[in-house]
C-alpha atoms as a PDB file:
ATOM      1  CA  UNK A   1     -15.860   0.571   6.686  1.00  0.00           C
ATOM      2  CA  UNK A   2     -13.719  -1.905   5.101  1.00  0.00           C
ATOM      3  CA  UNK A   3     -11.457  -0.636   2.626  1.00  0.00           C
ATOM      4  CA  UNK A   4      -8.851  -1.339  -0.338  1.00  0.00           C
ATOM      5  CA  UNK A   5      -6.189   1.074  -1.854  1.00  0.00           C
ATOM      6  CA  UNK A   6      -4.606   0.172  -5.243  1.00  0.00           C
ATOM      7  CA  UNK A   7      -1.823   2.393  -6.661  1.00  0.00           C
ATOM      8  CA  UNK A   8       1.322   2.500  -7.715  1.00  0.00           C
ATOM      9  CA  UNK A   9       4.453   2.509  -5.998  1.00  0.00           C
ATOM     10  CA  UNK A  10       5.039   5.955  -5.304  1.00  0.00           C
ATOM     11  CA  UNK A  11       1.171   6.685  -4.942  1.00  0.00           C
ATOM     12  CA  UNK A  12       1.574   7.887  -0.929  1.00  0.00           C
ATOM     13  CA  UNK A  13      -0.654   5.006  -0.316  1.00  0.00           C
ATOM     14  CA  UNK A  14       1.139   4.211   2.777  1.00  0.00           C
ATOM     15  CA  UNK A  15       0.826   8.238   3.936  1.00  0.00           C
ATOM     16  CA  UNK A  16      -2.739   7.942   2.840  1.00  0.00           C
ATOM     17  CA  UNK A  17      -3.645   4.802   4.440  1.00  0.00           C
ATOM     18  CA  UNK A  18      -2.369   5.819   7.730  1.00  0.00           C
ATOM     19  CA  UNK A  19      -4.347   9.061   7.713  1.00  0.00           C
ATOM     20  CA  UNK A  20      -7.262   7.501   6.372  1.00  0.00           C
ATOM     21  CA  UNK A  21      -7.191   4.870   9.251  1.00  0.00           C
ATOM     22  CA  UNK A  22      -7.224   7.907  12.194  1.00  0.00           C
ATOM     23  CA  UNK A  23      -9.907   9.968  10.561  1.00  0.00           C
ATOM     24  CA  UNK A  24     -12.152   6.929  10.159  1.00  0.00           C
ATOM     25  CA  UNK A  25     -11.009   5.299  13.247  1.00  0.00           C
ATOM     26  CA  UNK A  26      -9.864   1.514  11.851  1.00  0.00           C
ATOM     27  CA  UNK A  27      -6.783  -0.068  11.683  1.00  0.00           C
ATOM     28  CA  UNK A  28      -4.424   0.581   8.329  1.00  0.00           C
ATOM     29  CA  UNK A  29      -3.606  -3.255   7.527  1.00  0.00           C
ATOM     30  CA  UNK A  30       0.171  -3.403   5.195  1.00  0.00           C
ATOM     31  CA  UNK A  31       0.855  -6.483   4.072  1.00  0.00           C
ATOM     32  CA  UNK A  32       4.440  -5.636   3.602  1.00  0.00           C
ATOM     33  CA  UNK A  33       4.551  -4.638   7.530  1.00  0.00           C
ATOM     34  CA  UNK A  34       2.725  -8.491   8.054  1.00  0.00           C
ATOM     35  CA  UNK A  35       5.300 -10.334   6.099  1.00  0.00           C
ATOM     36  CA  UNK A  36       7.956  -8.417   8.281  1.00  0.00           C
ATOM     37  CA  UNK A  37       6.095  -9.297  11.542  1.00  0.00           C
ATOM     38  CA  UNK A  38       6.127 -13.281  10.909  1.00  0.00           C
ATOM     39  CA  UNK A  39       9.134 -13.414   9.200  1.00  0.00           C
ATOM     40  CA  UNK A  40      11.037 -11.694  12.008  1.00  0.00           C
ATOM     41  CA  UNK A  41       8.779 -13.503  14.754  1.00  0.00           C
ATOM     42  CA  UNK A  42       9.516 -16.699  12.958  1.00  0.00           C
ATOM     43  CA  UNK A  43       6.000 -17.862  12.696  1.00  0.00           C
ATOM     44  CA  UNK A  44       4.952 -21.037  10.475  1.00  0.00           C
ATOM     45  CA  UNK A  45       3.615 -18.345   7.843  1.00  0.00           C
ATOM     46  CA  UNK A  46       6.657 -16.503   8.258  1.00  0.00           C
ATOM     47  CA  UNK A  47       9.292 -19.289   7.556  1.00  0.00           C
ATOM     48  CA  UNK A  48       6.979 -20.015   4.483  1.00  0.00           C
ATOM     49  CA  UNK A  49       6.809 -16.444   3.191  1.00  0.00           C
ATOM     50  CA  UNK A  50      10.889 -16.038   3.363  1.00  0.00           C
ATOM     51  CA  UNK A  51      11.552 -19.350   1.351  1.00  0.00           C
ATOM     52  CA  UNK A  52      10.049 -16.820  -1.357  1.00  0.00           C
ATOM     53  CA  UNK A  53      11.443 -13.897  -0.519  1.00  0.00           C
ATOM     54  CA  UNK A  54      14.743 -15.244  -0.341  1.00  0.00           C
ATOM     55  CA  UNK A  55      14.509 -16.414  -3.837  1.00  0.00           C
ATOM     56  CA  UNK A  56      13.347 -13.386  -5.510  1.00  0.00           C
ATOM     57  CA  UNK A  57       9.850 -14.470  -6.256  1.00  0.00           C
ATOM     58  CA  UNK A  58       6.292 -13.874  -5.142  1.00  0.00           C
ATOM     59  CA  UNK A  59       4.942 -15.488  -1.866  1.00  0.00           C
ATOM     60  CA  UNK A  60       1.888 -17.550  -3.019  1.00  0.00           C
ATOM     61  CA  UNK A  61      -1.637 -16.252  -2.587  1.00  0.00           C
ATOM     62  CA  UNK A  62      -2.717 -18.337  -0.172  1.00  0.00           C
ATOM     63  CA  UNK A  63       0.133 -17.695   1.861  1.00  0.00           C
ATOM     64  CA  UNK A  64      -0.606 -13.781   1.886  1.00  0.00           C
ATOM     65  CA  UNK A  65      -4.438 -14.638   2.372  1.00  0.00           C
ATOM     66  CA  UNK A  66      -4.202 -16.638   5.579  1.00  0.00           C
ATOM     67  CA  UNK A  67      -1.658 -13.775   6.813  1.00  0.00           C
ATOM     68  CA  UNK A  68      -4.332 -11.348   6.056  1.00  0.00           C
ATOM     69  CA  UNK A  69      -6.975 -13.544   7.508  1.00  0.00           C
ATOM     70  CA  UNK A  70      -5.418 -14.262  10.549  1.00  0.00           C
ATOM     71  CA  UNK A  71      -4.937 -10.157  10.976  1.00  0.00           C
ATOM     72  CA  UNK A  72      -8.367  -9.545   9.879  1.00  0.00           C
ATOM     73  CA  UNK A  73      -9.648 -11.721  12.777  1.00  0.00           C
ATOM     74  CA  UNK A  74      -8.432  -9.543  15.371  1.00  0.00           C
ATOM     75  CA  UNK A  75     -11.007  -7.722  17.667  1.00  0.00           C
ATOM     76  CA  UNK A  76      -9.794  -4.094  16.397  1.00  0.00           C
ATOM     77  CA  UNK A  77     -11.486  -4.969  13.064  1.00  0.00           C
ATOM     78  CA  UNK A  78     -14.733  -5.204  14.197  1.00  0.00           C
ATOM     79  CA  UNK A  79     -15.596  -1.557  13.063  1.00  0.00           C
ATOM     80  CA  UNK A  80     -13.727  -1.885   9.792  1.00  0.00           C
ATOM     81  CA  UNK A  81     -10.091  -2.094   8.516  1.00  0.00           C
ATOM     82  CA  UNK A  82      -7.942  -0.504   5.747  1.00  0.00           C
ATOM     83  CA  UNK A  83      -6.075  -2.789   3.587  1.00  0.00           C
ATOM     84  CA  UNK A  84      -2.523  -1.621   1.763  1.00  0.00           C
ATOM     85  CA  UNK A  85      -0.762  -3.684  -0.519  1.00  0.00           C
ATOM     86  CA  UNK A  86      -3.303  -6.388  -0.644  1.00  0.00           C
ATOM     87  CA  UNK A  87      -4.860  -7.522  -2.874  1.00  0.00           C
ATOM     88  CA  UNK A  88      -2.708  -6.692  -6.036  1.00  0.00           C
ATOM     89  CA  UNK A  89      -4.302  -9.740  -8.532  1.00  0.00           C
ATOM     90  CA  UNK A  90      -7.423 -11.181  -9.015  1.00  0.00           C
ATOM     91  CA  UNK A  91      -6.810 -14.157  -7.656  1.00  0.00           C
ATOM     92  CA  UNK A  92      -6.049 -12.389  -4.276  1.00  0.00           C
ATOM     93  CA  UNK A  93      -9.219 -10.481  -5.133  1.00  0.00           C
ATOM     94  CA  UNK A  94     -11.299 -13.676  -4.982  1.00  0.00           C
ATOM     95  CA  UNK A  95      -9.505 -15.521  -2.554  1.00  0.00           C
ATOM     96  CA  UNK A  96     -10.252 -11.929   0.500  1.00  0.00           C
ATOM     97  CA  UNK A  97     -13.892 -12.296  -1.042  1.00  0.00           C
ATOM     98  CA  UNK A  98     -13.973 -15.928  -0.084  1.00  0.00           C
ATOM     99  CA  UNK A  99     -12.545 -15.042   3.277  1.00  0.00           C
ATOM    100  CA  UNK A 100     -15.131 -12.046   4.418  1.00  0.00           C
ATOM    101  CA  UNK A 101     -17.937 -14.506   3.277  1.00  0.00           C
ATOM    102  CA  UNK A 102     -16.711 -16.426   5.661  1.00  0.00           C
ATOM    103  CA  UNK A 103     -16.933 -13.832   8.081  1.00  0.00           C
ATOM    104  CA  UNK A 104     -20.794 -12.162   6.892  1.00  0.00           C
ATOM    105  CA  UNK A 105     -19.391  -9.710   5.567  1.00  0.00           C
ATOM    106  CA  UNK A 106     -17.800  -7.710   2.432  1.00  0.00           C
ATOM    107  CA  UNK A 107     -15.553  -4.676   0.996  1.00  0.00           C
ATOM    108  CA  UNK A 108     -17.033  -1.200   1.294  1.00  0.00           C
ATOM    109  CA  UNK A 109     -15.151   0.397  -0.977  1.00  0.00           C
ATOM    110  CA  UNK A 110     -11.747  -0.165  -3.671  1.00  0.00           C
ATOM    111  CA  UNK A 111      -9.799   3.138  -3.990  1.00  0.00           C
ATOM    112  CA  UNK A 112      -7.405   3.344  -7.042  1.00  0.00           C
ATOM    113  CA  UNK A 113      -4.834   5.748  -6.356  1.00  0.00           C
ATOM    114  CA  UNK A 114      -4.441   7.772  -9.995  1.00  0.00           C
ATOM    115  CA  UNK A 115      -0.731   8.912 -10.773  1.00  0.00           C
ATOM    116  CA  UNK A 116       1.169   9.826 -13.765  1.00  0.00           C
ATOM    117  CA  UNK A 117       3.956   7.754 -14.067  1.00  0.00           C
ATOM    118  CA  UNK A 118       6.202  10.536 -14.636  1.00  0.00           C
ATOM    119  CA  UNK A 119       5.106  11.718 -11.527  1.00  0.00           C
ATOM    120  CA  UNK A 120       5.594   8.770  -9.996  1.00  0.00           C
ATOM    121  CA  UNK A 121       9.383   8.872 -10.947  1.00  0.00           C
ATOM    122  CA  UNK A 122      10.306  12.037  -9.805  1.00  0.00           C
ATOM    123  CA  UNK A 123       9.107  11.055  -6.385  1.00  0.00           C
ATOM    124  CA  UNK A 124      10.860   7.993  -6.383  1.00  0.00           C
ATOM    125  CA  UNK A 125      14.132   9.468  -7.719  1.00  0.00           C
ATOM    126  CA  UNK A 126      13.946  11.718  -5.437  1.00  0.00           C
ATOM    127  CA  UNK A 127      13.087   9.780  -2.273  1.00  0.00           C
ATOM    128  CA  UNK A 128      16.172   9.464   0.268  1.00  0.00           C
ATOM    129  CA  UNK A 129      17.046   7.067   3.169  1.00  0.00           C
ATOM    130  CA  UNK A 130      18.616   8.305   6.252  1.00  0.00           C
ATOM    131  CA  UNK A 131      21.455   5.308   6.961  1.00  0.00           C
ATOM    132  CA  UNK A 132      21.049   5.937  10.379  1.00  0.00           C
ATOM    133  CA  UNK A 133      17.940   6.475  11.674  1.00  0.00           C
ATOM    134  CA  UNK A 134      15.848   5.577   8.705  1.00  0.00           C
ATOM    135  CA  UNK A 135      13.610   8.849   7.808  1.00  0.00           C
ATOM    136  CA  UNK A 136      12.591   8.937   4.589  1.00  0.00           C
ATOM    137  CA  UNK A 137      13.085  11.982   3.313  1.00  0.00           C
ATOM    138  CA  UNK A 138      12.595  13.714  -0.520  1.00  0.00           C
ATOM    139  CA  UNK A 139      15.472  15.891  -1.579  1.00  0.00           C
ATOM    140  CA  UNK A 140      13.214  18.689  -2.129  1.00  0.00           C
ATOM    141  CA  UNK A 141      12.045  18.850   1.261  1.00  0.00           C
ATOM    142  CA  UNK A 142      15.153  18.119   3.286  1.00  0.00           C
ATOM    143  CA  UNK A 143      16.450  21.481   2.882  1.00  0.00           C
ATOM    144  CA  UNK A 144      18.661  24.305   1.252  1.00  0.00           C
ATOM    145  CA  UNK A 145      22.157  23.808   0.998  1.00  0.00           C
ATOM    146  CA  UNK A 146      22.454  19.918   2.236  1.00  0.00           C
ATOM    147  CA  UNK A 147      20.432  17.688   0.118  1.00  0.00           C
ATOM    148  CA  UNK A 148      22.562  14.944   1.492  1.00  0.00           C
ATOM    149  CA  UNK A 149      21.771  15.639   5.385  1.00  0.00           C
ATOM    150  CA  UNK A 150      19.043  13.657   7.000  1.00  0.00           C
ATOM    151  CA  UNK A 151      16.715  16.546   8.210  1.00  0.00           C
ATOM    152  CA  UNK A 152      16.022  14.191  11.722  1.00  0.00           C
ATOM    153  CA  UNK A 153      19.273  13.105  13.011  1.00  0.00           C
ATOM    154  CA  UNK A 154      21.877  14.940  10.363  1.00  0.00           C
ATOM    155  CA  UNK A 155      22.873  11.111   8.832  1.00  0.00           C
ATOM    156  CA  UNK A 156      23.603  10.683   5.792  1.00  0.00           C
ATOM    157  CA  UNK A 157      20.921  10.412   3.185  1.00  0.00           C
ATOM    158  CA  UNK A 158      20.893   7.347   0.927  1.00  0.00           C
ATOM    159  CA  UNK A 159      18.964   6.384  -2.333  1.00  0.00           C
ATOM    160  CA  UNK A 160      17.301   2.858  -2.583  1.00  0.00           C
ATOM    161  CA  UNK A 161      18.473   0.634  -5.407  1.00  0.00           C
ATOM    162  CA  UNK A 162      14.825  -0.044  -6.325  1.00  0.00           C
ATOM    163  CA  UNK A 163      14.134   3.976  -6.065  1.00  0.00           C
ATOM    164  CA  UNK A 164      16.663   4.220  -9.836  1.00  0.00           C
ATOM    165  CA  UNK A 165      14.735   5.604 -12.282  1.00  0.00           C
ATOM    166  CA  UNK A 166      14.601   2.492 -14.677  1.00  0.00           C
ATOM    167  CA  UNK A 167      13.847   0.342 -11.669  1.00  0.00           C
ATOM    168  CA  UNK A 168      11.008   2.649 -10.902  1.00  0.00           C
ATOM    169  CA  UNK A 169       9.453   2.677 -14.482  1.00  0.00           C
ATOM    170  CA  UNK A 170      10.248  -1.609 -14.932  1.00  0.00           C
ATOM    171  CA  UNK A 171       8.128  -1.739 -11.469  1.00  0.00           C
ATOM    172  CA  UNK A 172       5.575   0.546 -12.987  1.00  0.00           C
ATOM    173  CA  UNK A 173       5.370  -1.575 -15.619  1.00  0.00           C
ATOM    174  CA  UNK A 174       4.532  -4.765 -13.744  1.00  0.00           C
ATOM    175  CA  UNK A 175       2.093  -2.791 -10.983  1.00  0.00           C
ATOM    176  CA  UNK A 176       0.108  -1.837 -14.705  1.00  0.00           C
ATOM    177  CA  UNK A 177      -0.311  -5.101 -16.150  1.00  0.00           C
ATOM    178  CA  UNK A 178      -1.265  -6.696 -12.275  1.00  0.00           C
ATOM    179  CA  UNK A 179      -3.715  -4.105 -11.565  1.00  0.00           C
ATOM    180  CA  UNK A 180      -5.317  -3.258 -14.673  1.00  0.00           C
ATOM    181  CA  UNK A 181      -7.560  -6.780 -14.593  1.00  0.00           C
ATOM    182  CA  UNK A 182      -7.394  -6.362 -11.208  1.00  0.00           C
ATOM    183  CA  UNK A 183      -9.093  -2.484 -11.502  1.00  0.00           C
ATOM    184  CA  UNK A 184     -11.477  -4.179 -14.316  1.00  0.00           C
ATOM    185  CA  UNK A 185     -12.603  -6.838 -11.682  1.00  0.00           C
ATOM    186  CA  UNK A 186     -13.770  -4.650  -9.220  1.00  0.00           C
ATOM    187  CA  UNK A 187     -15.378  -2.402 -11.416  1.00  0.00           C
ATOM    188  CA  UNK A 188     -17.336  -4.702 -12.632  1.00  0.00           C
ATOM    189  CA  UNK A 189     -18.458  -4.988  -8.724  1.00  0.00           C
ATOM    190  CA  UNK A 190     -19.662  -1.720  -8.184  1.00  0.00           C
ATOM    191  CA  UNK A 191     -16.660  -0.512  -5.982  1.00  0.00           C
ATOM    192  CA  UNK A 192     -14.045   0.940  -7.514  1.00  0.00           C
ATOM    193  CA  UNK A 193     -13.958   4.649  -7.238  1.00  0.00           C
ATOM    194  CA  UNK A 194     -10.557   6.050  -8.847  1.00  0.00           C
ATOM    195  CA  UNK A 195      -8.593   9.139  -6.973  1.00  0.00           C
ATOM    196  CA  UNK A 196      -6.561  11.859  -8.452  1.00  0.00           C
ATOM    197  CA  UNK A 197      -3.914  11.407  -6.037  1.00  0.00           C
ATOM    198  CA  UNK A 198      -1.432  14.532  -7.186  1.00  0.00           C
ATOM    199  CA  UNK A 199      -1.270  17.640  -5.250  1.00  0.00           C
ATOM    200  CA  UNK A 200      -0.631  17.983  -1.456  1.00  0.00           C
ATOM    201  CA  UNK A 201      -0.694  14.990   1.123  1.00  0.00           C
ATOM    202  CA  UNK A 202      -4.035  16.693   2.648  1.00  0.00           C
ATOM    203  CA  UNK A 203      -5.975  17.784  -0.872  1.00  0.00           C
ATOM    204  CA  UNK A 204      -5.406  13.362  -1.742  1.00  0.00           C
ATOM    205  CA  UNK A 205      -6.907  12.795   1.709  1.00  0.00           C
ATOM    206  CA  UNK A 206      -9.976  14.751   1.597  1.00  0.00           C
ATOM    207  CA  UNK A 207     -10.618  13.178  -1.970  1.00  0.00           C
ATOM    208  CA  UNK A 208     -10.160   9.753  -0.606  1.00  0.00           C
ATOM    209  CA  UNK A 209     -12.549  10.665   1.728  1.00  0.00           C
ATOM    210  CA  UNK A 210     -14.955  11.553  -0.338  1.00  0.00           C
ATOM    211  CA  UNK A 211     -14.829   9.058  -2.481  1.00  0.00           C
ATOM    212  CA  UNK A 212     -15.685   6.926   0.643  1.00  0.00           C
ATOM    213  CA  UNK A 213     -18.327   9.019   2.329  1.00  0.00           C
ATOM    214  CA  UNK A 214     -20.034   8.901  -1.668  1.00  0.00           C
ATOM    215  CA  UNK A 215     -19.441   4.644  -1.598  1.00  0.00           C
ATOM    216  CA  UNK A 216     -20.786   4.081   1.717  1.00  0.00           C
ATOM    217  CA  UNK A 217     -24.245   6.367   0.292  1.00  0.00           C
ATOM    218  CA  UNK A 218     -24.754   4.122  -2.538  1.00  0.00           C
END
């Protein structure tokens, strides 16, 4: 199976990708975790990608396509691969067609990730940081009495800057107007199957699941 996820930020597409990968037995493909991986291994692609990062603005396509292309070359994704984070424009869209073609083969299935945005900012809000050993925690899970304790290693908890409610809702308003063509493209492909992707972490599973096991009948 070769999958996509599209959400927002806040979605759990990261929770869901990882236990979509081990019940379907592929390999959960981030592109965040790639551009840390070359950047921090100092790879051509790497140097490239940080010029842009550094600078506050958007690596180019191509330079997030031939990451992903090199990745999607490896052996373990023979059987399949989920991809998170990528692609998030049409462009990026075309260009991952382009690059299975080259390959024989093509997407399986586009899950969009459906969440209110107000849900989507009390998550965020609420998300926490351990400063020590990194646990990301919610502060209405990390226990009674000390919101501010991590519940792993007892450091202290720490919001994001980007995790500030008008951060979250200016980021919501860029994911909107990158996806929305981006939703309309592949629907006009036959593979986009949307996801109510509220409730708990293991009701959003089984629906993604579904929504798989319904794609890979059609």
């Amino acid at each position: 199976m070769r999958i996509v996820l599209i959400g927002p930020p806040g979605a759990g597409k990261g929770t869901q990708a990882r236990l979509l990968a081990e019940r379907l037995s592929i390999p959960a493909i981030s592109t965040g975790d790639l551009f840390r991986t070359h950047v921090a291994q100092g790879t051509l692609l790497g140097r490239e990608a940080r010029k842009y990062m550094d600078a506050g603005a958007l690596v180019p396509d191509e330079v997030t396509t031939t990451m992903t292309a090199e990745r999607l070359a490896e052996s373990d994704t023979d059987s399949g691969f989920l991809l998170d984070g990528f692609p998030r424009t049409v462009r990026q869209a075309e260009l991952l067609r382009e690059t299975l073609a080259t390959q024989g083969a093509d997407l399986d299935r586009v899950l969009a990730f459906d969440v209110p945005d107000d849900d989507v900012v009390r998550r965020l809000t609420a998300r926490r940081v351990c400063g020590e050993c990194g646990l990301v925690q919610h502060t209405d899970h990390v226990g009674s009495g000390k919101p501010s304790s991590c519940g792993g290693c007892g450091g202290t908890l720490q919001r994001r800057d980007d995790d500030r409610e008008e951060t979250v809702r200016k980021r919501l308003t860029v994911h909107t107007e990158q996806t929305v063509p981006l939703l309309d493209w592949y629907t006009t492909q036959g593979l986009l199957t949307r996801v109510n992707a509220t409730g708990q972490v293991e009701q959003v599973t089984q629906r993604a699941l579904a929504a798989v096991m319904r794609g890979s009948a059609d």
